[in-house]
Protein backbone atom coordinates (compact mmCIF):
# COMPACT_ATOMS: atom_id res chain seq x y z
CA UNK A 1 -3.16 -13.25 15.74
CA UNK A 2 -6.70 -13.56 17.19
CA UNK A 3 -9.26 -10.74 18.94
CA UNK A 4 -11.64 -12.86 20.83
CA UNK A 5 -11.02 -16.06 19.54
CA UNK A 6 -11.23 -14.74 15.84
CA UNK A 7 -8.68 -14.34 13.36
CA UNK A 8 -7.79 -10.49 12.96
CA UNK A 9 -7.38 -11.37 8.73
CA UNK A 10 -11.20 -12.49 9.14
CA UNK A 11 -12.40 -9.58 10.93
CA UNK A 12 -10.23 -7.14 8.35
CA UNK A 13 -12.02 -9.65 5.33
CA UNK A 14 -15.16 -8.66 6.63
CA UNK A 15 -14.54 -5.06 7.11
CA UNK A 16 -13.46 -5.03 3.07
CA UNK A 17 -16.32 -6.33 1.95
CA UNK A 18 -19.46 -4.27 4.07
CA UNK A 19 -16.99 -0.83 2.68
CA UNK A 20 -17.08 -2.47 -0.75
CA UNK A 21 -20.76 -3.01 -0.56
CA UNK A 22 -21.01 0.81 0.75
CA UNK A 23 -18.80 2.12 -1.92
CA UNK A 24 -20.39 0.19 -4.54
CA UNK A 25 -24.05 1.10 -3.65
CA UNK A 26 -23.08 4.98 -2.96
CA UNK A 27 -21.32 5.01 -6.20
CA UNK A 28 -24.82 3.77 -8.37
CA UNK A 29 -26.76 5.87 -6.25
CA UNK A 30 -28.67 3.01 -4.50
CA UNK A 31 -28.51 5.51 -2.11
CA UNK A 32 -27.06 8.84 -1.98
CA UNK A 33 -24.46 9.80 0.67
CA UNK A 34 -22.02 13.18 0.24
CA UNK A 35 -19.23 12.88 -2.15
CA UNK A 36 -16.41 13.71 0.81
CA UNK A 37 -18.12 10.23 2.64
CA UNK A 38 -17.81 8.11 -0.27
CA UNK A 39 -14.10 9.90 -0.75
CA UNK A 40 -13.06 8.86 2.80
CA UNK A 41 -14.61 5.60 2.92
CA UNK A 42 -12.41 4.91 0.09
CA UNK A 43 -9.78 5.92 1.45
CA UNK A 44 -10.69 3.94 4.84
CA UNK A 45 -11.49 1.08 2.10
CA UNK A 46 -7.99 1.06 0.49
CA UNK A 47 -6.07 1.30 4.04
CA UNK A 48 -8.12 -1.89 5.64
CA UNK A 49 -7.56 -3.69 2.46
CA UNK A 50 -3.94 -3.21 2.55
CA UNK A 51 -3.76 -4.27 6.07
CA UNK A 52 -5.41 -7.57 5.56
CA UNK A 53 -3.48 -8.63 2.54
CA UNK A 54 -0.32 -7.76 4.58
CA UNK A 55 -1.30 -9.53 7.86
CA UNK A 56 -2.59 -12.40 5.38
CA UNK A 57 0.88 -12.65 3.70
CA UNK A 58 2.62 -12.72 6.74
CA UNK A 59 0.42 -15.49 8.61
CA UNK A 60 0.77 -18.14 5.68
């Protein structure tokens, strides 16, 4: 499956890791963001996550 010529388990890879960067600089206070942002990135974190390892799964 492909948006634009690029793999949609690329562009989901890449999602998870600028929200990890987010929730890992948020959560040390590298800079400071609300607590109900860093809550629903999380949560935005954990659902993108899931969808890449299940799209990733089902391509191989």
């Amino acid at each position: 499956m492909k948006i634009g010529g690029i793999s949609i388990v690329l562009i989901l890879g890449i999602m998870n890791f600028i929200l990890l960067l987010f929730q890992l600089s948020s959560g040390l206070r590298w800079f400071k963001v609300k607590m109900t942002v860093h809550r629903k990135t999380g949560i935005t974190l954990f659902i993108v996550a899931l969808c890449h390892a299940i799209l990733a799964y089902l391509t191989s």
